[in-house]
Protein backbone atom coordinates (compact mmCIF):
# COMPACT_ATOMS: atom_id res chain seq x y z
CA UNK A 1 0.00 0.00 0.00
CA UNK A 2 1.28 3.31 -0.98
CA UNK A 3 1.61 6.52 1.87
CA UNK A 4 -0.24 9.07 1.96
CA UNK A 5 1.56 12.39 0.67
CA UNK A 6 0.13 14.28 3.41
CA UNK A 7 1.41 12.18 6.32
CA UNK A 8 4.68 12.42 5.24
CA UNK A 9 4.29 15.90 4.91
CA UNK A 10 3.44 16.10 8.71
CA UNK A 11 6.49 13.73 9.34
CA UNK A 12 8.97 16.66 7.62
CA UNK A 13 7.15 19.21 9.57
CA UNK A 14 8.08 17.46 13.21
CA UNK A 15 11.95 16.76 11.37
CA UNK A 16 12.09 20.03 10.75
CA UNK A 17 10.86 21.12 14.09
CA UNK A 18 12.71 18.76 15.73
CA UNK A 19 15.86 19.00 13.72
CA UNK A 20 15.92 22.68 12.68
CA UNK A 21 19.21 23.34 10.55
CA UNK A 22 20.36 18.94 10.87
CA UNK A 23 17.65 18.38 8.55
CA UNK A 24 20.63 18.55 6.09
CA UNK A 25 21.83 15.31 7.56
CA UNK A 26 18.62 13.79 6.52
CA UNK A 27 18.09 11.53 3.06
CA UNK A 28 15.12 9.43 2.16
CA UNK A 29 15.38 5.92 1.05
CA UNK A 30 12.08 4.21 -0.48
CA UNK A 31 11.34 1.03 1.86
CA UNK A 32 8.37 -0.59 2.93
CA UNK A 33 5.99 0.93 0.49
CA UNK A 34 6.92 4.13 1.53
CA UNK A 35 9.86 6.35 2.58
CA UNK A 36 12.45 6.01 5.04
CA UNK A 37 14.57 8.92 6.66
CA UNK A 38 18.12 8.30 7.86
CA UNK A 39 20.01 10.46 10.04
CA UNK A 40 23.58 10.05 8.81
CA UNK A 41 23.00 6.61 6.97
CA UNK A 42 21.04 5.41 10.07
CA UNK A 43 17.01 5.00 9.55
CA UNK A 44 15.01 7.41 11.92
CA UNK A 45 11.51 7.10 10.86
CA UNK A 46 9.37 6.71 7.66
CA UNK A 47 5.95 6.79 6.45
CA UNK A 48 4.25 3.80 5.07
CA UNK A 49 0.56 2.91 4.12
CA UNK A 50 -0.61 2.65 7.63
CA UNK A 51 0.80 5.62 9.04
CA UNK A 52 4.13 6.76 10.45
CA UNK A 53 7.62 4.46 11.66
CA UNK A 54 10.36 5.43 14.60
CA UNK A 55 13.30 3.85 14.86
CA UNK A 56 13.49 3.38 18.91
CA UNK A 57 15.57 0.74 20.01
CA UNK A 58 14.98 -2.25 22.17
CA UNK A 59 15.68 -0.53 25.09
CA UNK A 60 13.96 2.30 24.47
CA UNK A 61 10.43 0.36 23.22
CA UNK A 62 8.64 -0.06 26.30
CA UNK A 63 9.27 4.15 27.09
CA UNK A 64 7.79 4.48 23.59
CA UNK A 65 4.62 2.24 23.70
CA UNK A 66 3.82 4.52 27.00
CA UNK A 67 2.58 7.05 24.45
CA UNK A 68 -0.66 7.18 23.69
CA UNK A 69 -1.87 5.15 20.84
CA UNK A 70 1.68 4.19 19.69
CA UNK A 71 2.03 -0.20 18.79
CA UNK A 72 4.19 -2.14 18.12
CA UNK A 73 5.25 -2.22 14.44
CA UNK A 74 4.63 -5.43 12.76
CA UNK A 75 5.17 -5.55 9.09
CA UNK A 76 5.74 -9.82 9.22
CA UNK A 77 2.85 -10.51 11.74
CA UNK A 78 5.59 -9.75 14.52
CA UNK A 79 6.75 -7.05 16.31
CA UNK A 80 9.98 -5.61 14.70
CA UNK A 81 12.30 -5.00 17.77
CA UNK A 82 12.51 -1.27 18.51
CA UNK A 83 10.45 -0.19 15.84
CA UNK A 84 6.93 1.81 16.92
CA UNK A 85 4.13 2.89 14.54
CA UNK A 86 1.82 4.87 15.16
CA UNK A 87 -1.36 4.28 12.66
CA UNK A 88 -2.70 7.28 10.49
CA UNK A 89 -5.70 7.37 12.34
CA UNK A 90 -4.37 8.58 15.55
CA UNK A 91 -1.57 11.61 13.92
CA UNK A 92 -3.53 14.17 15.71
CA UNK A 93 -1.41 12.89 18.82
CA UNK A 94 1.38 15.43 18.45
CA UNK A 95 2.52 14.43 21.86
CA UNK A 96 3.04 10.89 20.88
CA UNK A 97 4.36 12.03 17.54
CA UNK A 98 7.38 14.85 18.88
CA UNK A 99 7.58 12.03 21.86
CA UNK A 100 8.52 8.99 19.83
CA UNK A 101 10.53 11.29 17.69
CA UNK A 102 12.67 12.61 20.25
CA UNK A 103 13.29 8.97 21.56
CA UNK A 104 14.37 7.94 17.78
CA UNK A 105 16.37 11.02 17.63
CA UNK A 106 18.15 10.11 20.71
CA UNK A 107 18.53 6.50 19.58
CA UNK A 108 19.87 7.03 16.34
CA UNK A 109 22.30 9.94 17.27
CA UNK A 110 24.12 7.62 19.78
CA UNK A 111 25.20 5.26 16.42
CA UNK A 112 28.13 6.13 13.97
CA UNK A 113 27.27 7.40 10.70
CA UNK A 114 27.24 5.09 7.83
């Protein structure tokens, strides 16, 4: 299933909110349907037919299913290890979205660039 332009037009808005001038660290890869953002060759978040994708971490998963509405993602019928989505019904949760965000941000900028 293809995204929806307009969710990941609301994903670039919290990047750029979120990431001010680092957005220039930021490229897009197509994956899972849809489009993934890396942070300096590491994957961040994306959009995909159901909604939006944040890169956590395992140790950071249970702090991010705390938010409201946020799941588990499960592309195979499993829960992908420190991956969260949160569905396109429920993007009016900016909380959840900036919150699961921040956690990705702060996940991802503890690896080494690719």
């Amino acid at each position: 299933m293809a995204h929806d332009p307009g969710v990941e037009t609301l994903m670039r808005a919290d990047l750029d909110a979120a990431l001010g001038p680092r957005c220039a660290e930021l490229s897009d890869r197509r994956m899972f349907g849809g489009i993934c953002v890396l942070l300096n060759g590491n994957m961040l978040c994306g959009v995909h037919g159901r909604g939006l994708m944040y890169r956590v971490g395992k140790d950071q998963a249970d702090q991010a299913l705390a938010f409201e509405r946020a799941q588990p993602m499960t592309f195979t019928g499993r829960p992908m290890g420190g991956m969260i989505e949160l569905y396109a019904d429920d993007l009016a949760h900016t909380d959840t979205r900036t919150g699961l965000l921040r956690l990705a941000l702060d996940f991802v900028d503890a690896l080494p660039p690719k």
